[in-house]
Protein backbone atom coordinates (compact mmCIF):
# COMPACT_ATOMS: atom_id res chain seq x y z
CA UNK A 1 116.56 95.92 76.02
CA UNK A 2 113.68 98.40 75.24
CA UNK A 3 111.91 99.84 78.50
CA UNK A 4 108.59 99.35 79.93
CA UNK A 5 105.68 101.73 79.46
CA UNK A 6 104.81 102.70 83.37
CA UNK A 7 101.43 103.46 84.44
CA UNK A 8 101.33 104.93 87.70
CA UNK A 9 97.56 105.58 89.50
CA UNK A 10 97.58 108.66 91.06
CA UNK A 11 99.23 111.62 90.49
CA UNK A 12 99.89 113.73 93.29
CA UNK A 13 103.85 114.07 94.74
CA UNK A 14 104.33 110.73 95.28
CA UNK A 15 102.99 109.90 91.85
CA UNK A 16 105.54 112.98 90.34
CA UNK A 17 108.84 111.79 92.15
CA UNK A 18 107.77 108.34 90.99
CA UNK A 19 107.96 109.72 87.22
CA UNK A 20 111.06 111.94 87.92
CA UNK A 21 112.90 108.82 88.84
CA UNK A 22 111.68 106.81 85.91
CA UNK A 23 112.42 109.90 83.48
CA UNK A 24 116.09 109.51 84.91
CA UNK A 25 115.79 105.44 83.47
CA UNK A 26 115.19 106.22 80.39
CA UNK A 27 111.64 105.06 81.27
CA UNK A 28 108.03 106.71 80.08
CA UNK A 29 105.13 107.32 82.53
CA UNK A 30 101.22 107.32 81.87
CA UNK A 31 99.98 109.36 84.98
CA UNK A 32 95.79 108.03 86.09
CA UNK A 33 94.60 110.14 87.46
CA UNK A 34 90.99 111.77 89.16
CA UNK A 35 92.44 115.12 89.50
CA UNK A 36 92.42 117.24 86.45
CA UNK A 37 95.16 119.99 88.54
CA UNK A 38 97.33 116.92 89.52
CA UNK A 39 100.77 118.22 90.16
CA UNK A 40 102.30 115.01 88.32
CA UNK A 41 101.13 116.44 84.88
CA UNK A 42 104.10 118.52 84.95
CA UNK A 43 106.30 115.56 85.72
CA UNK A 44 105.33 113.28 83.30
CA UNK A 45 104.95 112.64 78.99
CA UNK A 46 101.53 111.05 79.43
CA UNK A 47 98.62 112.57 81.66
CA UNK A 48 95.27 110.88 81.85
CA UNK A 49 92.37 112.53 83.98
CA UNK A 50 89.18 111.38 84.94
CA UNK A 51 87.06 109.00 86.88
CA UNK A 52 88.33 105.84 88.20
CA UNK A 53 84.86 104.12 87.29
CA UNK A 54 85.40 105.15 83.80
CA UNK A 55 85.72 102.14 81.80
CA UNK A 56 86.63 103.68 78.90
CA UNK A 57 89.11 105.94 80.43
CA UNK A 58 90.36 102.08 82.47
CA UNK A 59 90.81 100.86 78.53
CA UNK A 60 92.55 104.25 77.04
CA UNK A 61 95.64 103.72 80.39
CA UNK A 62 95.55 99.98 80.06
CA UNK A 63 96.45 100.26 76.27
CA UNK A 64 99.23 102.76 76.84
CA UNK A 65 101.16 100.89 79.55
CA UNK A 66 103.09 97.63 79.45
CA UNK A 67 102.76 97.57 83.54
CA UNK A 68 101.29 99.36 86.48
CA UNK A 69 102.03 100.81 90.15
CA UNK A 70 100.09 103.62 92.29
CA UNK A 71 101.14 106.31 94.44
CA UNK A 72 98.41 105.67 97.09
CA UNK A 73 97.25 102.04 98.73
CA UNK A 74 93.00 103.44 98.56
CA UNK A 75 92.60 102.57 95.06
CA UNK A 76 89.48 100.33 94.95
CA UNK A 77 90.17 96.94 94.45
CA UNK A 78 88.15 95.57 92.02
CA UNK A 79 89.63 98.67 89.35
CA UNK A 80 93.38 97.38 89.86
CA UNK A 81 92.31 93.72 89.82
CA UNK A 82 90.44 94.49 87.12
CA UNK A 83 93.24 96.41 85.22
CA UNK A 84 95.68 93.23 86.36
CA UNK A 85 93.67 91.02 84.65
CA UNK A 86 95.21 92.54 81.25
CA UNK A 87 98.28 94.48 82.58
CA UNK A 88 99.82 93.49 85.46
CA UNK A 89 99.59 95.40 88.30
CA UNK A 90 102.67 95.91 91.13
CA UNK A 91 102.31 95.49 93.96
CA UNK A 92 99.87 92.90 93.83
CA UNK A 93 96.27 94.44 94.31
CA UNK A 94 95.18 91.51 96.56
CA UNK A 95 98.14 92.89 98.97
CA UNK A 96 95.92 96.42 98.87
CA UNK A 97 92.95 94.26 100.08
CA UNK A 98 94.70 93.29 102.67
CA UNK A 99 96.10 96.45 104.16
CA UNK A 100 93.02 98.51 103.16
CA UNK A 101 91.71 97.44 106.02
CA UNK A 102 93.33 98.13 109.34
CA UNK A 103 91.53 95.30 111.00
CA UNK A 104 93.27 92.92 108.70
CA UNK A 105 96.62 94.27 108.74
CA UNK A 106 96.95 94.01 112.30
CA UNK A 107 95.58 90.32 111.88
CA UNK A 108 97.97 89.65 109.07
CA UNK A 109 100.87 91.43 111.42
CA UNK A 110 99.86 89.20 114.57
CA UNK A 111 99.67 86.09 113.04
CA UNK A 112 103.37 86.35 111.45
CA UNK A 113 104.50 86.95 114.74
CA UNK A 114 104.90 90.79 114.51
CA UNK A 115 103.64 93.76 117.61
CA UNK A 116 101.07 95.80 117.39
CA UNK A 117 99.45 98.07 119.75
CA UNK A 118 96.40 96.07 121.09
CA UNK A 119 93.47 96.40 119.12
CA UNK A 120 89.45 94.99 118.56
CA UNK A 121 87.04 95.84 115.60
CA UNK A 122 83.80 98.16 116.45
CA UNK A 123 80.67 98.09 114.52
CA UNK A 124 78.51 100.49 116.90
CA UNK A 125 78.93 102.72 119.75
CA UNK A 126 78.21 99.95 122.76
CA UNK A 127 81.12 97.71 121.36
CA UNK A 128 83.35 100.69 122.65
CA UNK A 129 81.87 100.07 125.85
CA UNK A 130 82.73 96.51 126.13
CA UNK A 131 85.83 97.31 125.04
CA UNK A 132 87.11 99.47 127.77
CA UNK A 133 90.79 97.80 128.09
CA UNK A 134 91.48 99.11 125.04
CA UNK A 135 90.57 102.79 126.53
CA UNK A 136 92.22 105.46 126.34
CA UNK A 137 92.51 104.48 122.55
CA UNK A 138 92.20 105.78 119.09
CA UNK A 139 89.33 104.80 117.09
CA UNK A 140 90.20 104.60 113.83
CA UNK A 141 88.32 103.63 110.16
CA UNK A 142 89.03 100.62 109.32
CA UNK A 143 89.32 101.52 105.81
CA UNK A 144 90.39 104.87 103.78
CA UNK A 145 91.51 107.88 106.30
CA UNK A 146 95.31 109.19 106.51
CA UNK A 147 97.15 112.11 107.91
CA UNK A 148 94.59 112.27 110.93
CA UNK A 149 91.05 111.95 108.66
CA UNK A 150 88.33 109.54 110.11
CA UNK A 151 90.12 109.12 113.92
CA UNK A 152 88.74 109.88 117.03
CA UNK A 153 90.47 109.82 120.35
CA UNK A 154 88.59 108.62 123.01
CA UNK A 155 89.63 109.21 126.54
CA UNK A 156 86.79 107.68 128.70
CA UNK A 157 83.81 105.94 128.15
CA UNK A 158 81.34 109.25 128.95
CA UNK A 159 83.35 111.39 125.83
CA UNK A 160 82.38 109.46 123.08
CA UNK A 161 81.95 112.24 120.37
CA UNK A 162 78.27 111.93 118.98
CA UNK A 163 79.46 112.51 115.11
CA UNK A 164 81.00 108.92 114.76
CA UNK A 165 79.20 107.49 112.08
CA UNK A 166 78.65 103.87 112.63
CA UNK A 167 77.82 103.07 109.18
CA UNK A 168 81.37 102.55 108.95
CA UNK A 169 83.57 99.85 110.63
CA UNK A 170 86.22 100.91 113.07
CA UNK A 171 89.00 99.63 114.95
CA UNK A 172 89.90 100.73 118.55
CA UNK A 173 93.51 100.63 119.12
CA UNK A 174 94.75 101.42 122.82
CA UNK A 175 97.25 104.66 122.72
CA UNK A 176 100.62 103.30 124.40
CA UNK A 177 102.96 105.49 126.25
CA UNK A 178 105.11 106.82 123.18
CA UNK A 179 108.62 107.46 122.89
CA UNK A 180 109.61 107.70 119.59
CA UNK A 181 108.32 107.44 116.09
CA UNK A 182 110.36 105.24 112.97
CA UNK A 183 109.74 103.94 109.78
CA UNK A 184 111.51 101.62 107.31
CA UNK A 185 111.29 101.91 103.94
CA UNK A 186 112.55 98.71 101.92
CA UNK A 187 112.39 97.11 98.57
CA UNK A 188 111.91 94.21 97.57
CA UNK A 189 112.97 92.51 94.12
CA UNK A 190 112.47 88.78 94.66
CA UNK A 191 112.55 86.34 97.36
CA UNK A 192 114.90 87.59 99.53
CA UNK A 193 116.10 90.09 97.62
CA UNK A 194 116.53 93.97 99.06
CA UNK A 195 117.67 97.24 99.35
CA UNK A 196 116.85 98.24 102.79
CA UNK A 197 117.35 101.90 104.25
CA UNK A 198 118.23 102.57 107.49
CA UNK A 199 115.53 103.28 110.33
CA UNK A 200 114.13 107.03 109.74
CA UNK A 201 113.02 108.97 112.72
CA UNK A 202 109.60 111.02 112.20
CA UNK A 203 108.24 114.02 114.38
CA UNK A 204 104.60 114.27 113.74
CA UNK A 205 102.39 117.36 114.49
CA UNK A 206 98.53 117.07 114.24
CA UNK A 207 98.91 113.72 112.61
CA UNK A 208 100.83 114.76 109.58
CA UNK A 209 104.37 114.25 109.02
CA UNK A 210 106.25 117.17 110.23
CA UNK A 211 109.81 115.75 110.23
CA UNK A 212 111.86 113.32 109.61
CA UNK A 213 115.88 112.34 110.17
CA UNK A 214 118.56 109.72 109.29
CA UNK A 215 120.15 108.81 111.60
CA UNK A 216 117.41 107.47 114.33
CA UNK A 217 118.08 108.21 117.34
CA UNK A 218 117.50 104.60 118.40
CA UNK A 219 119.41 101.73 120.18
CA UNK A 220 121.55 98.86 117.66
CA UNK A 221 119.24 95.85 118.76
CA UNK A 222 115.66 98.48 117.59
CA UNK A 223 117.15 98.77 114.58
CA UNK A 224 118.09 95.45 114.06
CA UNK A 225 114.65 94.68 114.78
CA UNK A 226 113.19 96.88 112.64
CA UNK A 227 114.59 96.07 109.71
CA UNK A 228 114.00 92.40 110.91
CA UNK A 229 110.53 92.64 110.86
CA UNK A 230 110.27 94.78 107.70
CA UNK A 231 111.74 92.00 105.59
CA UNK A 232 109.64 89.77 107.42
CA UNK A 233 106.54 91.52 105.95
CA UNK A 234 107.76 92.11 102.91
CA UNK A 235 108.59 88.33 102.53
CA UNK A 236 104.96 87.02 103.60
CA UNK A 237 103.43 89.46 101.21
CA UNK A 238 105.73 88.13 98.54
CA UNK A 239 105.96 92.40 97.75
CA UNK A 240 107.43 93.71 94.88
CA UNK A 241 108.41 97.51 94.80
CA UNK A 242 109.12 99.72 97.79
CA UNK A 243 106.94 99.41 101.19
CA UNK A 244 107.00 101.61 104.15
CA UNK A 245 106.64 99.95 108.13
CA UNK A 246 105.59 102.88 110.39
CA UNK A 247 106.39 102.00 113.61
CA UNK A 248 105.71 103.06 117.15
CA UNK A 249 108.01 102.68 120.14
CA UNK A 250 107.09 102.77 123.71
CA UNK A 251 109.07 104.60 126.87
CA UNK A 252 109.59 100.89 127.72
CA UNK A 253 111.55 101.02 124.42
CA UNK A 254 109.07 98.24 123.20
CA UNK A 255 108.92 98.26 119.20
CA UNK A 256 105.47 98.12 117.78
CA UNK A 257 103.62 98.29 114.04
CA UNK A 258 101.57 101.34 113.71
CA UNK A 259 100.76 100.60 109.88
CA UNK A 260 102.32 98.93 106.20
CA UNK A 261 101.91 101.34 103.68
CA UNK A 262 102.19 99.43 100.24
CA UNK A 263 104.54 102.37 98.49
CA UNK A 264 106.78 104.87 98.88
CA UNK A 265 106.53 107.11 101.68
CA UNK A 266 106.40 110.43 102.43
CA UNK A 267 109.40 109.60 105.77
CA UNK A 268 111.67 108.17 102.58
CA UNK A 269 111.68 111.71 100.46
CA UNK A 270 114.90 112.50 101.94
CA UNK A 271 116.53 108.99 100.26
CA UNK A 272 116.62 111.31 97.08
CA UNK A 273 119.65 113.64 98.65
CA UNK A 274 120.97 110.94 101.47
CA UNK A 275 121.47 107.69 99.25
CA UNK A 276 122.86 106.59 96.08
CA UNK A 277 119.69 105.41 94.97
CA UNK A 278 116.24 106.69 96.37
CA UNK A 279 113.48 104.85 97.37
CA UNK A 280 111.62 106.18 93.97
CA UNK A 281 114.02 105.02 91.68
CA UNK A 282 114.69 101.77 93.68
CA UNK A 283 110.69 101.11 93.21
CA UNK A 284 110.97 101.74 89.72
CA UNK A 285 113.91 99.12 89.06
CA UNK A 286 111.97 96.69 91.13
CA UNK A 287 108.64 96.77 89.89
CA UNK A 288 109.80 97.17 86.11
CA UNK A 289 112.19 94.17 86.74
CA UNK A 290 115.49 96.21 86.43
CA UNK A 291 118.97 95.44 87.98
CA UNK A 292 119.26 95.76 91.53
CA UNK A 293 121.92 98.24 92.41
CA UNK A 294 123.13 98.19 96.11
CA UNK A 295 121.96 101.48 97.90
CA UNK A 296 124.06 103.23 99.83
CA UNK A 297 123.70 105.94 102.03
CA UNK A 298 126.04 109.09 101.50
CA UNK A 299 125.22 111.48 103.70
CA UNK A 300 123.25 112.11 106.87
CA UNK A 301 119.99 114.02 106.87
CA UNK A 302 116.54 115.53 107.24
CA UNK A 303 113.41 116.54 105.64
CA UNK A 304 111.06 119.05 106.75
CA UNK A 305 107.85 118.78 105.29
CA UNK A 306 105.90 121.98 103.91
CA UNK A 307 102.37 121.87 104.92
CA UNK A 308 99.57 124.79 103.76
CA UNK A 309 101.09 128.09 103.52
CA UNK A 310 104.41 126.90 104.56
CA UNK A 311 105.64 126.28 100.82
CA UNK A 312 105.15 130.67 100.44
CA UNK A 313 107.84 131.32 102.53
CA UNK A 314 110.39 129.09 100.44
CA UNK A 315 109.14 130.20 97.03
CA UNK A 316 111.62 132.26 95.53
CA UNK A 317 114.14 132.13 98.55
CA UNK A 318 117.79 130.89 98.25
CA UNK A 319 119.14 127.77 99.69
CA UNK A 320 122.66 126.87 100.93
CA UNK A 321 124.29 124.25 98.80
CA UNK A 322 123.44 121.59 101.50
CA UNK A 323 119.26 122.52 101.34
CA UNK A 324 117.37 120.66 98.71
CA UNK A 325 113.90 122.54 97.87
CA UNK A 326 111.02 120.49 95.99
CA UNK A 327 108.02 122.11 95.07
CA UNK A 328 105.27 119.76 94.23
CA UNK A 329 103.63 122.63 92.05
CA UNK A 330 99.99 122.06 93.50
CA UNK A 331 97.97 124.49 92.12
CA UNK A 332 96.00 125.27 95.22
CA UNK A 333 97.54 126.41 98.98
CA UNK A 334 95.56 124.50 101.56
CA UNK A 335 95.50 123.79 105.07
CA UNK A 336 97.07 120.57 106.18
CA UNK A 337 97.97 119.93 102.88
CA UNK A 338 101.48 118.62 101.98
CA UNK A 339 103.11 121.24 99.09
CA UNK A 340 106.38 120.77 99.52
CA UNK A 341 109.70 119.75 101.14
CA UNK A 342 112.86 120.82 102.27
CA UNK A 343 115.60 118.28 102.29
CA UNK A 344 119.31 119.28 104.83
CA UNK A 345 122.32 117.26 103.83
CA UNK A 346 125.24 116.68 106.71
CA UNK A 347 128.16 117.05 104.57
């Protein structure tokens, strides 16, 4: 069988890993991206750079590909519905509209029976003020904003910071007593059809990923429920490709859903060293309608993620045959901003 053409929007790690795995399936990759110094142009054969809104540029990617998947969920939606209307586009785009918005992910979440941390929407700055159960509580946007961007903590009514800008639509979630922070990263190929990984444990330090470990550190029946729940969501979305469930749990050891993120996932980098398969390559197979191989994992294991001027310290150093180094070649050192990653294997 000749392979698909792979067009993958956005090319930053996420977007290079996701070519490095195809690469090792025989498969090509068309790289869309905004970002002319996008690290995945030195991952992949094709490398397309411009603006989004670029019809032309839309026509030029569409033509080169045989299918399509993106590295990050904030893609507008009318440009991969749009590009789906000729090529078509995995996940589904109208499973982006739906966890765009935070508001109506944690409605989606609720209504198939799944936790969340309690929650309203906010338009303006009294609607905070009626909403004082939900206090103290994180006001979030409801749409774009990651690692931290567009939140605001709010501890009492009287420090509402002044800078919110109400032009955009929030949600308040209350802040719950936390324990411990997990994710699941699964994918789906078909109805009820997976490869599931095992509950990671993440460590997060001013809202980025810091680190993350297999195995969690977590009870048999939180685990059970976590994958639960994952293939729950992944079910009702009718996904195809590889999904992350963040998830928060409480001293109470109450599991909750802190957010869906519609790809692969930062917590899952260290599937590359621990399993059989990775989550990359597992997306890849799904989403280009390859076989499903089970994936196992081989080893125990962490990832430390290399944020700002972290990655200068591991440039050029040696690593025990255990330590996995990736260096997402970004041509720019910048605070807060992910460069790197060092993967430990338990052997």
């Amino acid at each position: 069988m000749s392979m698909p053409k792979l067009g993958i929007i956005g090319g930053g790690q996420l977007g290079s890993l996701l070519s490095e795995a195809a690469k090792s399936l025989s498969i090509e990759t068309i790289i869309l991206t905004d970002d002319i110094n996008a690290p995945a142009k030195n991952f992949t054969e094709n490398f397309i750079s411009g603006n989004y809104e670029d019809e032309n540029l839309i026509n030029e990617f569409i033509n080169k590909v045989d299918l399509v998947t993106f590295e990050f969920e904030n893609i507008p939606y009318k440009i991969l519905k749009n590009i789906n209307n000729f090529k078509p586009v995995l996940p589904n785009p109208e499973i982006n509209k739906l966890i765009q918005n935070r508001y109506t992910e944690k409605d989606f979440l609720n209504k198939i029976g799944i936790r969340t941390t309690q929650y309203n929407l906010i338009k303006n700055k009294d609607e905070i003020k009626l909403n004082e159960n939900l206090i103290p509580g994180l006001l979030k946007t409801c749409t774009l904003g990651y690692d931290g961007k567009g939140q605001f903590k709010i501890n009492s009514i009287k420090d509402i910071d002044e800078n919110i800008d109400f032009s955009n639509e929030y949600i308040l979630e209350k802040i719950i007593n936390l324990k411990q922070e997990l994710s699941i990263v699964i994918t789906r190929f078909s109805h009820q059809k997976y490869e599931v990984y095992e509950p990671i444990e993440n460590v997060h330090e001013d809202q980025i990923l810091k680190h993350s470990k297999i195995p969690a550190n977590i009870s048999d029946s939180l685990k059970d429920k976590s994958i639960d729940w994952a293939k729950k969501i992944v079910e009702d979305l009718d996904y195809i490709g590889t999904l992350c469930v963040e998830y928060f749990v409480d001293k109470n050891n109450n599991l909750y859903v802190n957010e869906i993120a519609p790809r692969v996932h930062n917590s899952g980098h260290l599937t590359i060293n621990t399993h059989n398969i990775s989550q990359f390559e597992n997306h890849v197979r799904a989403v280009c309608g390859l076989e499903k191989i089970e994936t196992k994992k081989i080893y125990n294991g962490k990832m430390l993620n290399l944020i700002g001027n972290d990655i200068s310290h591991y440039r050029g150093k040696t690593f025990a045959d255990n330590e996995f180094f990736y260096d997402y070649l970004k041509t720019e050192i910048r605070d807060k901003r992910k460069m790197g990653h060092l993967t430990t294997i338990e052997k």
